[in-house]
C-alpha atoms as a PDB file:
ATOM      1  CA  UNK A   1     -42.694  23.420  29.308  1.00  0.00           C
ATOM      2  CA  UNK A   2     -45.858  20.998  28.437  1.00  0.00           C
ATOM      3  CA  UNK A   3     -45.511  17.764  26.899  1.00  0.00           C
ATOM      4  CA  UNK A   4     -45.496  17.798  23.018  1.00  0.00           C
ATOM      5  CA  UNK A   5     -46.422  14.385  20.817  1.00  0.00           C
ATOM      6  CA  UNK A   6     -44.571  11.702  21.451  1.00  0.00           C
ATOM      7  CA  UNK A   7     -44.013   9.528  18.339  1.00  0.00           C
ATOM      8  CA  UNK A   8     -42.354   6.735  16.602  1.00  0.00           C
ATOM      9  CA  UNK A   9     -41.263   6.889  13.203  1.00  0.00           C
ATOM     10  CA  UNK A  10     -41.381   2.874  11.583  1.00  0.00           C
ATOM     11  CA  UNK A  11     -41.435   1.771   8.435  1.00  0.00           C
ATOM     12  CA  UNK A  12     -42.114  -1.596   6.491  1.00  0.00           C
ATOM     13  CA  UNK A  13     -40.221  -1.909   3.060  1.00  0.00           C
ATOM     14  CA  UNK A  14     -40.117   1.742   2.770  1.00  0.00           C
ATOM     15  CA  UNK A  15     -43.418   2.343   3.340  1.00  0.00           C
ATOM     16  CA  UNK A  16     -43.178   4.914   5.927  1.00  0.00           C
ATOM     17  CA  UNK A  17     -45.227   5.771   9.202  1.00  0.00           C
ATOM     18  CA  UNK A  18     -45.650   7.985  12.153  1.00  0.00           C
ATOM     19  CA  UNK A  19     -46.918   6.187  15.311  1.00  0.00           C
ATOM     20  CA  UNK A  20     -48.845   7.725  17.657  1.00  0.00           C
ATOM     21  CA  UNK A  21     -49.406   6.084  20.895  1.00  0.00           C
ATOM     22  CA  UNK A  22     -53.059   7.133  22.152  1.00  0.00           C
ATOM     23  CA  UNK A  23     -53.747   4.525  24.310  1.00  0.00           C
ATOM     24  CA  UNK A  24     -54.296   7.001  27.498  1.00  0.00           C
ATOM     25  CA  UNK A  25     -56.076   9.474  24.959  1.00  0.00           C
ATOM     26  CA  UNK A  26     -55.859  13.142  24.859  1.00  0.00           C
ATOM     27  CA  UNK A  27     -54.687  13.275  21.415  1.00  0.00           C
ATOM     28  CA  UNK A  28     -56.462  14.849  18.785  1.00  0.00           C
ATOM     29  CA  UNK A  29     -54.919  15.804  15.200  1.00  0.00           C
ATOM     30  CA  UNK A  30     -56.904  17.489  12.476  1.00  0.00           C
ATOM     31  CA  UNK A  31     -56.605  17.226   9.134  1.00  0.00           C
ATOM     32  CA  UNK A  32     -55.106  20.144   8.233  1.00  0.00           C
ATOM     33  CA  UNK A  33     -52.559  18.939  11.257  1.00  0.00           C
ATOM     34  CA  UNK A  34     -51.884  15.499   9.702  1.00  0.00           C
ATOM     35  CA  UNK A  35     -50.999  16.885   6.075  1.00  0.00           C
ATOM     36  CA  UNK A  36     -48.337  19.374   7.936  1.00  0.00           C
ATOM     37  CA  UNK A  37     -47.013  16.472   9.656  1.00  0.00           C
ATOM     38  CA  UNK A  38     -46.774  14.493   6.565  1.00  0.00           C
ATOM     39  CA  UNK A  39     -44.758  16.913   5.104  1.00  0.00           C
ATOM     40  CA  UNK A  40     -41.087  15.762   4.626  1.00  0.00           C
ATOM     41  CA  UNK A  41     -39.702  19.360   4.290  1.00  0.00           C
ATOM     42  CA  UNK A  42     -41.263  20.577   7.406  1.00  0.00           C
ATOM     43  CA  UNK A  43     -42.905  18.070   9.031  1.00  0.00           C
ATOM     44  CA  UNK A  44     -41.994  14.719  10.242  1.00  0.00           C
ATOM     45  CA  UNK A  45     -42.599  12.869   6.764  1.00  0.00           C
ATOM     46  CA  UNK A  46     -44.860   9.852   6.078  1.00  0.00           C
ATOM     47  CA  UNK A  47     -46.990   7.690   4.040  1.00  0.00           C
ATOM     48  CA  UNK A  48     -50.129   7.380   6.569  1.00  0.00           C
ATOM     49  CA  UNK A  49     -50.055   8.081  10.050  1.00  0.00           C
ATOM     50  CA  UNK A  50     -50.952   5.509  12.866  1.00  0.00           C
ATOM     51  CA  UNK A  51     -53.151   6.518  15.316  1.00  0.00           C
ATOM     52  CA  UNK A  52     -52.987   3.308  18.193  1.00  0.00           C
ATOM     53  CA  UNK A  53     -55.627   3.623  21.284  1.00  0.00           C
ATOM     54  CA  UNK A  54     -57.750   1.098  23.649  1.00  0.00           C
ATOM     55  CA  UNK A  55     -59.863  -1.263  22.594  1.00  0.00           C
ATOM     56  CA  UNK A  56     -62.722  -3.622  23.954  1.00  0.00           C
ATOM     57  CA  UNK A  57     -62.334  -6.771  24.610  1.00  0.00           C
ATOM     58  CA  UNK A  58     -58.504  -7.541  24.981  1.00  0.00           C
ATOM     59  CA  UNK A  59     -58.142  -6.117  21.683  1.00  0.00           C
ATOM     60  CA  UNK A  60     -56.026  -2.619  20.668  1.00  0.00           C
ATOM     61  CA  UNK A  61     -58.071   0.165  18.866  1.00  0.00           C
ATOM     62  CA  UNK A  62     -56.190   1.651  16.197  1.00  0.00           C
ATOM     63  CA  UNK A  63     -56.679   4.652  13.436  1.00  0.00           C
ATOM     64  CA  UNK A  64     -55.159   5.002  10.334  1.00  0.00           C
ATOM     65  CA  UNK A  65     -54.704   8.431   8.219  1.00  0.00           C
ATOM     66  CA  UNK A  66     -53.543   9.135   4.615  1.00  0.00           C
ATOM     67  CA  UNK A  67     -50.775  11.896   4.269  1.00  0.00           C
ATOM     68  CA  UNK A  68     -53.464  14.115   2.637  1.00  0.00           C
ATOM     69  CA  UNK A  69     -55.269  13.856   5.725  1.00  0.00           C
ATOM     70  CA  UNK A  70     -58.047  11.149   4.655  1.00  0.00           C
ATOM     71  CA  UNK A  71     -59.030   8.238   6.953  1.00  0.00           C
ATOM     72  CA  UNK A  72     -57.900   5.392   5.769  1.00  0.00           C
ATOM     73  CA  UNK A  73     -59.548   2.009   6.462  1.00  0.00           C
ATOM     74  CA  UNK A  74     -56.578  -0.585   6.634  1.00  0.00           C
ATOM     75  CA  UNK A  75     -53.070  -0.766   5.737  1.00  0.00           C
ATOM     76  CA  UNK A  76     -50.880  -3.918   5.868  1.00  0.00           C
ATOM     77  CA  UNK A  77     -47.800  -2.579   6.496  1.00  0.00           C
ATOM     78  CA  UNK A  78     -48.610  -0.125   8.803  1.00  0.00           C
ATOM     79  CA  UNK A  79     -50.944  -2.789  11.124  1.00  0.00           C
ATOM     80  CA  UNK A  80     -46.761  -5.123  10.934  1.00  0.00           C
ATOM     81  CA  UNK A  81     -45.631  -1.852  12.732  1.00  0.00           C
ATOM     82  CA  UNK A  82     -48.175  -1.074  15.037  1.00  0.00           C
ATOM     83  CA  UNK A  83     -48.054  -4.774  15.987  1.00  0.00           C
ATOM     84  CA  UNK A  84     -43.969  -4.581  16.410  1.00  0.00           C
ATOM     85  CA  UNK A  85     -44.927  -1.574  18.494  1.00  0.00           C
ATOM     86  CA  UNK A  86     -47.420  -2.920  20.416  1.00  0.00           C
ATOM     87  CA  UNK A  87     -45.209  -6.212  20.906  1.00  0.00           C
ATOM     88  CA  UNK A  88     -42.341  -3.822  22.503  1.00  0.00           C
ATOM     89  CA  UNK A  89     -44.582  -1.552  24.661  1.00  0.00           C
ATOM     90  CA  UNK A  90     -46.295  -5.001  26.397  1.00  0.00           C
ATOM     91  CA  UNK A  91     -49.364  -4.790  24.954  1.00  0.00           C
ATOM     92  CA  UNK A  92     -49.595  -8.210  24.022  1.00  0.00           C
ATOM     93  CA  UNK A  93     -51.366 -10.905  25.309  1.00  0.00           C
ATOM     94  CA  UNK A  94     -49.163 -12.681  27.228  1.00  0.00           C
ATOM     95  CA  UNK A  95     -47.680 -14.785  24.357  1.00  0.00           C
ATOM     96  CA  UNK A  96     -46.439 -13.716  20.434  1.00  0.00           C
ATOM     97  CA  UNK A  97     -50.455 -13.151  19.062  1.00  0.00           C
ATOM     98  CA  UNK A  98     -51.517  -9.251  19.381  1.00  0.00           C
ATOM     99  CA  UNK A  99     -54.865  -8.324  18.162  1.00  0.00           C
ATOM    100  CA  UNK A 100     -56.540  -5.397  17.011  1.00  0.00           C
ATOM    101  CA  UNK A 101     -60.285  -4.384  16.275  1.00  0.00           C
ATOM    102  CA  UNK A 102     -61.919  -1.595  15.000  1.00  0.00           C
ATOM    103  CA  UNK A 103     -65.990  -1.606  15.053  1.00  0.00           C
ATOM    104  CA  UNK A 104     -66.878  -5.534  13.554  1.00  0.00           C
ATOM    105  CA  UNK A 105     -63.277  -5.881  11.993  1.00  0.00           C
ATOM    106  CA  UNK A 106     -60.313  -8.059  13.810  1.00  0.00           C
ATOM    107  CA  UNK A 107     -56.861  -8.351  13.015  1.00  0.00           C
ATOM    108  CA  UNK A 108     -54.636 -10.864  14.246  1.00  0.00           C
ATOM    109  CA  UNK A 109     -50.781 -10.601  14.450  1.00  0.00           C
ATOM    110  CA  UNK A 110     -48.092 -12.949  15.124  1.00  0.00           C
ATOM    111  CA  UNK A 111     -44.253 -11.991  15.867  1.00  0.00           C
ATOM    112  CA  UNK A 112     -42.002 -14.759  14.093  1.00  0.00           C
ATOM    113  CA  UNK A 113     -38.940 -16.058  15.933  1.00  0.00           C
ATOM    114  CA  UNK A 114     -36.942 -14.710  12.873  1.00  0.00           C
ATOM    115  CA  UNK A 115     -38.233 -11.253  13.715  1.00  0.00           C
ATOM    116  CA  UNK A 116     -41.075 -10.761  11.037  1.00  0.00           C
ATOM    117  CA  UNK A 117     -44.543 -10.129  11.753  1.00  0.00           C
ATOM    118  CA  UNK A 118     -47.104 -11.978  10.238  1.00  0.00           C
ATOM    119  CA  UNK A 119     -50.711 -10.738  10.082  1.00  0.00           C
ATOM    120  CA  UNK A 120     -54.214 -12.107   9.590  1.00  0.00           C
ATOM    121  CA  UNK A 121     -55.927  -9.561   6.769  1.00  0.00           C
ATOM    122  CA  UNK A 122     -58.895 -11.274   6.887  1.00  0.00           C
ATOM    123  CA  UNK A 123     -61.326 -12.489   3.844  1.00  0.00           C
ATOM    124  CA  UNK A 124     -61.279  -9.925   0.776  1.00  0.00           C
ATOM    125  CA  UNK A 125     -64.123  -9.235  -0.074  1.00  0.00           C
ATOM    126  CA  UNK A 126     -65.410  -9.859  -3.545  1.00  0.00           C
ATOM    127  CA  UNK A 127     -68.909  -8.195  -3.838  1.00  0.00           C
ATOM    128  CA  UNK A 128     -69.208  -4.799  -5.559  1.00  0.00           C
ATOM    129  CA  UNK A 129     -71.042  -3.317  -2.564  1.00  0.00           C
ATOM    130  CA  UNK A 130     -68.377  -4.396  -0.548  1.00  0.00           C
ATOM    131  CA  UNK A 131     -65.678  -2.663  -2.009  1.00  0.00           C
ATOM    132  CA  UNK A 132     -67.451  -0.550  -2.644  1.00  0.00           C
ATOM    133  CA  UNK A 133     -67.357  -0.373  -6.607  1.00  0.00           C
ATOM    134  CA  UNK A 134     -70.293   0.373  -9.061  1.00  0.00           C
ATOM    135  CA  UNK A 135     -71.267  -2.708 -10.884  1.00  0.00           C
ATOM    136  CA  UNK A 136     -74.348  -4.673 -11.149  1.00  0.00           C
ATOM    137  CA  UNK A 137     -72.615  -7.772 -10.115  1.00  0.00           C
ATOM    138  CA  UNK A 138     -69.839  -9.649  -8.960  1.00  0.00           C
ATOM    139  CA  UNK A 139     -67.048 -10.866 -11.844  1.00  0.00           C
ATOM    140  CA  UNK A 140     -63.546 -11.707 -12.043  1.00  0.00           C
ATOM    141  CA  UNK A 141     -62.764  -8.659 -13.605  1.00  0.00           C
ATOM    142  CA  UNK A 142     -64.385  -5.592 -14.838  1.00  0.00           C
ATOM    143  CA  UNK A 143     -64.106  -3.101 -17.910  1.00  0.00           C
ATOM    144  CA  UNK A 144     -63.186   0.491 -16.886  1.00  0.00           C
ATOM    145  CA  UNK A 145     -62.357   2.909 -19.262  1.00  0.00           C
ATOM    146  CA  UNK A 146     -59.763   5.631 -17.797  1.00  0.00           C
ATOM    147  CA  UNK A 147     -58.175   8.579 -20.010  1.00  0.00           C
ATOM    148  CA  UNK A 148     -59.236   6.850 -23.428  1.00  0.00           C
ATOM    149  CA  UNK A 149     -58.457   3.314 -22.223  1.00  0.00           C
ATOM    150  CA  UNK A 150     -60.186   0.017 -21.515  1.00  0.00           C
ATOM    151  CA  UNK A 151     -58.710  -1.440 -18.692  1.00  0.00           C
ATOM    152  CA  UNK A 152     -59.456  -4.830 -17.054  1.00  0.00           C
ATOM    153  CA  UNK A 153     -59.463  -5.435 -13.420  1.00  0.00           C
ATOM    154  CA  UNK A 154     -59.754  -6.899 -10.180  1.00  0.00           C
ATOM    155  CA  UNK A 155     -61.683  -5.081  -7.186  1.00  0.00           C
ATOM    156  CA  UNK A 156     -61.052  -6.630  -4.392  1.00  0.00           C
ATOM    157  CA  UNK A 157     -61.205  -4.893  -0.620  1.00  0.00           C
ATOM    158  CA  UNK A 158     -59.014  -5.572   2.435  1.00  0.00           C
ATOM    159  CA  UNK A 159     -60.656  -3.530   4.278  1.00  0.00           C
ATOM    160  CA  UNK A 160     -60.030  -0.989   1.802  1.00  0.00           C
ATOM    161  CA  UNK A 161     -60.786  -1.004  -1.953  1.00  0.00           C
ATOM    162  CA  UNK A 162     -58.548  -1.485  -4.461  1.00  0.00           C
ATOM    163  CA  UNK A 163     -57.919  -1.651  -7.946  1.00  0.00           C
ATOM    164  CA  UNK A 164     -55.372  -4.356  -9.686  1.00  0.00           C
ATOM    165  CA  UNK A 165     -54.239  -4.287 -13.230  1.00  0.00           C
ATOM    166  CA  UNK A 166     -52.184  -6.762 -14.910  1.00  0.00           C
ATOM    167  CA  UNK A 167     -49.457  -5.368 -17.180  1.00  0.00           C
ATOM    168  CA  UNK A 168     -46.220  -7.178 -18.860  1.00  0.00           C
ATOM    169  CA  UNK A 169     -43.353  -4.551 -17.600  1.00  0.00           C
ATOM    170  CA  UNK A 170     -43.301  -3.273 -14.515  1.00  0.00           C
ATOM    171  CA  UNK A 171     -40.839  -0.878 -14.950  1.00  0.00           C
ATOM    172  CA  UNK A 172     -42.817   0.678 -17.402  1.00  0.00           C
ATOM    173  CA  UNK A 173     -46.176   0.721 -16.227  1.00  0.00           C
ATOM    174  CA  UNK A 174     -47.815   3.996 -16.125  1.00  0.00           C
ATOM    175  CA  UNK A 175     -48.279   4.152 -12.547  1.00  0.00           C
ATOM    176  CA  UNK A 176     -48.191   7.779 -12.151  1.00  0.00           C
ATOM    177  CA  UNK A 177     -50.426   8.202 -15.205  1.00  0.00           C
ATOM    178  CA  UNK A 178     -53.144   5.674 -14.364  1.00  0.00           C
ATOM    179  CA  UNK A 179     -53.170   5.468 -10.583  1.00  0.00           C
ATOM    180  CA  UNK A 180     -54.385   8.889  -9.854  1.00  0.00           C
ATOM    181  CA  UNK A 181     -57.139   8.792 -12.987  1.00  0.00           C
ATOM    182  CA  UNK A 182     -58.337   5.155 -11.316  1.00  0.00           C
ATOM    183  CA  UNK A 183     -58.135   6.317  -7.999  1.00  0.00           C
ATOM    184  CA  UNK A 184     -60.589   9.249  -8.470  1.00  0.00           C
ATOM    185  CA  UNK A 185     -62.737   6.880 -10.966  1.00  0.00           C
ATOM    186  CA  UNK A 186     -66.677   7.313 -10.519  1.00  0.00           C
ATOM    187  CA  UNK A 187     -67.223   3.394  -9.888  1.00  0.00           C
ATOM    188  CA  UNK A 188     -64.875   3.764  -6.808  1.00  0.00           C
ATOM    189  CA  UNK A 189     -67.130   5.880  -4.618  1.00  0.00           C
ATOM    190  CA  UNK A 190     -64.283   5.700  -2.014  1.00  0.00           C
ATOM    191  CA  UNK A 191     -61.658   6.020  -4.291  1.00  0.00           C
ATOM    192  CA  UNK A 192     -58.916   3.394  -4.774  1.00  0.00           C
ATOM    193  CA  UNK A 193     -55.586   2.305  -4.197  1.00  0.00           C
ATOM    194  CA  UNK A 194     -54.092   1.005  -7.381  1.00  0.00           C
ATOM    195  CA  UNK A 195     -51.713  -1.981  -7.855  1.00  0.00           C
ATOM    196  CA  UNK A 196     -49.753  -2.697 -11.519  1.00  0.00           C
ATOM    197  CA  UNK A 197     -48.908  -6.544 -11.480  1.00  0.00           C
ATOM    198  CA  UNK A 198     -46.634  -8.437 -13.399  1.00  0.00           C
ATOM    199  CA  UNK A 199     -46.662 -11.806 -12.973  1.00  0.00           C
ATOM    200  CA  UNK A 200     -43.241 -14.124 -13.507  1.00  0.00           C
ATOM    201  CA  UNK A 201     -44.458 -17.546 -12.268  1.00  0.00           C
ATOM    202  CA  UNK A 202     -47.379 -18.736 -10.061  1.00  0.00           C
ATOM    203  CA  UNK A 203     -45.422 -17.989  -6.974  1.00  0.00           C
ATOM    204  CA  UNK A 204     -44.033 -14.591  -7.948  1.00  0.00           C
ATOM    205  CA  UNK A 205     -45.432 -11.434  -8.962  1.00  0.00           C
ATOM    206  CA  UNK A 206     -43.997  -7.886  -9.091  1.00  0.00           C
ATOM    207  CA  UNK A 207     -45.995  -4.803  -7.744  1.00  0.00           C
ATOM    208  CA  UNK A 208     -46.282  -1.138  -7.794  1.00  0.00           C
ATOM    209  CA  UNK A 209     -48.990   0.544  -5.653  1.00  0.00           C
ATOM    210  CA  UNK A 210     -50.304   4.175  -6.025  1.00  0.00           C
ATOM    211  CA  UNK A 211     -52.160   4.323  -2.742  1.00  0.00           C
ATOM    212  CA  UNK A 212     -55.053   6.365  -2.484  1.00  0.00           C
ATOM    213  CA  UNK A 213     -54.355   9.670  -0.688  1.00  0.00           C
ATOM    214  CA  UNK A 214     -50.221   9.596  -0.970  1.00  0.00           C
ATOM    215  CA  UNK A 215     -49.391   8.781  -3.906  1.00  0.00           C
ATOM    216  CA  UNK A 216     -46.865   6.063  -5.097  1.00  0.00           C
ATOM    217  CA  UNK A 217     -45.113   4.397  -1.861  1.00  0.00           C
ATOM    218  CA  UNK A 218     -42.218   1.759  -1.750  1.00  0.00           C
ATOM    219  CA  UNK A 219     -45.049  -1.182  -0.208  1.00  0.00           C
ATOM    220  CA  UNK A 220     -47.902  -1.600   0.311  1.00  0.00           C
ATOM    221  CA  UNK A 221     -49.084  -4.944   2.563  1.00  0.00           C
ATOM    222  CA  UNK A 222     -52.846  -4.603   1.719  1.00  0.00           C
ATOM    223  CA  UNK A 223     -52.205  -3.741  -2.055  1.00  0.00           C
ATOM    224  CA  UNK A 224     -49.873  -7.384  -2.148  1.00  0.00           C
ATOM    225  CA  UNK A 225     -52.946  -8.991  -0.279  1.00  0.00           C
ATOM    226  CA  UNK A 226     -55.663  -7.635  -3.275  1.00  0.00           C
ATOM    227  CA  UNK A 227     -53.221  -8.238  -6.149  1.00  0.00           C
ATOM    228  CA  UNK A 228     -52.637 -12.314  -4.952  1.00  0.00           C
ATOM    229  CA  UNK A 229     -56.167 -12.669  -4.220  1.00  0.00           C
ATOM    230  CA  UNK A 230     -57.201 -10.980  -7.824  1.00  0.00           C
ATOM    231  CA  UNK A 231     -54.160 -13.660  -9.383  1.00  0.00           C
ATOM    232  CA  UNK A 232     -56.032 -16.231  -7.510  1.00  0.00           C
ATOM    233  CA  UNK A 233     -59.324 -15.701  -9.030  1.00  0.00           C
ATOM    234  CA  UNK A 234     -57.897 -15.215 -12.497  1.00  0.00           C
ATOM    235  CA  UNK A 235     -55.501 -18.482 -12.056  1.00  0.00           C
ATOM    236  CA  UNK A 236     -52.763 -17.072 -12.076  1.00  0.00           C
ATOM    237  CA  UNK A 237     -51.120 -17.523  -8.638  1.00  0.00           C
ATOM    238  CA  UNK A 238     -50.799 -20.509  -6.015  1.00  0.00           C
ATOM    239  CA  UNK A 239     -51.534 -19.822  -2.927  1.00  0.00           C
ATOM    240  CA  UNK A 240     -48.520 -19.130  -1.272  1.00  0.00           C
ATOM    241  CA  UNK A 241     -47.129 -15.990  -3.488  1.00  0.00           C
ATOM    242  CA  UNK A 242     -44.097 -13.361  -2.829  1.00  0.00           C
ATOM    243  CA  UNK A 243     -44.801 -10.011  -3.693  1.00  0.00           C
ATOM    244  CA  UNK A 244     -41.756  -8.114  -4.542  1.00  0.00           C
ATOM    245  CA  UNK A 245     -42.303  -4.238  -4.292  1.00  0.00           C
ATOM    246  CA  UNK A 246     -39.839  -1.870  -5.094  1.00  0.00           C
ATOM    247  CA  UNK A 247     -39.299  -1.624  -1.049  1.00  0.00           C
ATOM    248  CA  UNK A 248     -38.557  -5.518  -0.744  1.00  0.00           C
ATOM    249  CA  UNK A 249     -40.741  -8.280  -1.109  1.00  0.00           C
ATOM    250  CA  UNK A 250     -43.903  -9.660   1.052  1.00  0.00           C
ATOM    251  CA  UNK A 251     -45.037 -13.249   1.575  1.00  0.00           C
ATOM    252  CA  UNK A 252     -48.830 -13.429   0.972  1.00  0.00           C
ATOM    253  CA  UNK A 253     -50.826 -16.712   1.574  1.00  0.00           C
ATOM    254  CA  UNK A 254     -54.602 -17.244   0.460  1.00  0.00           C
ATOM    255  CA  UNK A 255     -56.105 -20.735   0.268  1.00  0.00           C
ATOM    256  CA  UNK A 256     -58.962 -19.183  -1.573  1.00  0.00           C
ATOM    257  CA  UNK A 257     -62.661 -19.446  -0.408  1.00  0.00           C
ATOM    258  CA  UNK A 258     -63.213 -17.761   2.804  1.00  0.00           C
ATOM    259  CA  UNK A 259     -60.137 -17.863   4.239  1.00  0.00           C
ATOM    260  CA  UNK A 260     -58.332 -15.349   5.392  1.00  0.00           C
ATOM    261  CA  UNK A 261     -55.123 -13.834   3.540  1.00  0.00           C
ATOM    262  CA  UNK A 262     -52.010 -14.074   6.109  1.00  0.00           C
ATOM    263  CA  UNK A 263     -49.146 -11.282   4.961  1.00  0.00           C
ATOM    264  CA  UNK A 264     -45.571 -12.143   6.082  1.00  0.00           C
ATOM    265  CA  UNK A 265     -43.282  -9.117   6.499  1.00  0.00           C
ATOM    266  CA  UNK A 266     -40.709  -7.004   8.718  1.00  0.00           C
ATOM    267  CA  UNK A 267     -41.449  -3.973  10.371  1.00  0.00           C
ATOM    268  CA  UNK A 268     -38.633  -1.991  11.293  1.00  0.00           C
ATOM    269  CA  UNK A 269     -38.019   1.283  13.716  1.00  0.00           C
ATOM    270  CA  UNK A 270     -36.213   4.311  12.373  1.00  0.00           C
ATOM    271  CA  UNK A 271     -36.470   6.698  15.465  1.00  0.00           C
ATOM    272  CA  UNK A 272     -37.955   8.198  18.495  1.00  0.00           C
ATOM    273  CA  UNK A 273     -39.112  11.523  18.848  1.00  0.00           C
ATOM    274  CA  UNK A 274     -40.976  14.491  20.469  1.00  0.00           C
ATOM    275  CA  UNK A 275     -43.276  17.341  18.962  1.00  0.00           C
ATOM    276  CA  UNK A 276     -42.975  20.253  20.383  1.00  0.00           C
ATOM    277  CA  UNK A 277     -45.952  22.627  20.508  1.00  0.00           C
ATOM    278  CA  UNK A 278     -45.899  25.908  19.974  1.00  0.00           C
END
């Protein structure tokens, strides 16, 4: 019988991933492959896949994919479990810092003695082209009008764009309503994930993120990253902020500038497993 995939199913706050350990190669999963894996009825089940493989440079290569089968550019709670996993499998560097590039972007992680994994997300980036996101220039906030609406605000990118809105009830935002309509919005060439923030105090925010290509998940790291560093800009937040998602809650630190934005979070293993092919 020939090997099938080898996997590991993580998650962080209920944001759920399949892990895919590529560093030897030899594995290649098409679209239509990823969605059927995604598929919690007859698949394994998950929010984006992770796809980790060799990198130059000391540093681990990874890929990331959106249960619709999309690429997706960066997700913070998925790089806390491919970090734990990288941790456990001795890929480290010899101490408790793993790092991680992709093309001209680096991620830094760091394993906490209390078991939580803290990760460098780098500087957001501000500037529409950067985002991307079609406007002539760079504001705190922006006008978009989505099913009849007039919505302010924030674009900010991790690495991937996103969309923040500010909204007084959290349990009744429309998430399911607006997220898909700003996803799919013309001045996100890209499209968008899409945070709903409602901010109690300048050191605690609540957050709901449809994520671009899934749907509504339970967390998401680089959607608590956008939504403090929008709250910064706006003067909202301090700089030390906990995120609580409906998964559990994140600690997110920006300075503001050019500094980076460090996420603080656990990453957890559910189970092992083996695809079989047929």
């Amino acid at each position: 019988m020939s090997q099938g995939l080898r996997f590991r199913k993580m998650h962080g706050l209920g944001n759920d991933f399949m892990v895919v350990d590529a560093t030897a190669g030899g594995v290649r999963l098409s679209p239509e492959r990823i969605r059927a894996l995604a598929d919690r009825h007859r698949g394994i089940g998950f929010d984006q896949l992770l796809v980790l493989e060799d990198g130059a440079g000391g540093r681990l290569g990874y890929r990331i994919f959106n249960a619709d089968g999309t690429p997706a550019e960066q997700c913070g709670n998925g790089m806390r479990c491919l970090a734990r996993y990288a941790f456990e499998q001795g890929y480290a560097s010899g101490d408790d810092t793993v790092r991680f590039g992709v093309g001209d972007s680096a991620v830094e992680a760091r394993l906490r003695s209390d078991g939580a994994v803290a990760v460098d997300m780098g500087r957001p980036r501000l500037e529409p082209a950067q985002i991307p996101f079609d406007a002539p220039e760079r504001a705190p906030g922006y006008t978009l009008t989505v099913n009849g609406l007039d919505l302010t605000i924030g674009a900010v990118s991790m690495g991937n764009p996103h969309a923040v809105i500010r909204v007084d009830d959290i349990a009744a935002a429309p998430v399911a309503e607006l997220g898909p309509a700003v996803e799919a919005h013309p001045a996100f060439p890209r499209r968008a994930n899409v945070g709903f923030m409602e901010v109690l105090s300048p050191e605690r925010v609540r957050l709901r993120v449809w994520e671009r290509g899934t749907g509504e998940t339970l967390a998401c790291g680089s959607g608590a990253c956008a939504a403090v560093v929008w709250g910064r800009i706006m003067g909202w937040l301090g700089p030390e902020v906990a995120v609580e998602l409906p998964g559990g809650t994140l600690e997110i630190r920006w300075p503001g500038d050019d500094a980076p934005v460090w996420m603080t979070g656990p990453a957890e293993a559910v189970y092992e497993g083996e695809l079989l092919e047929h």
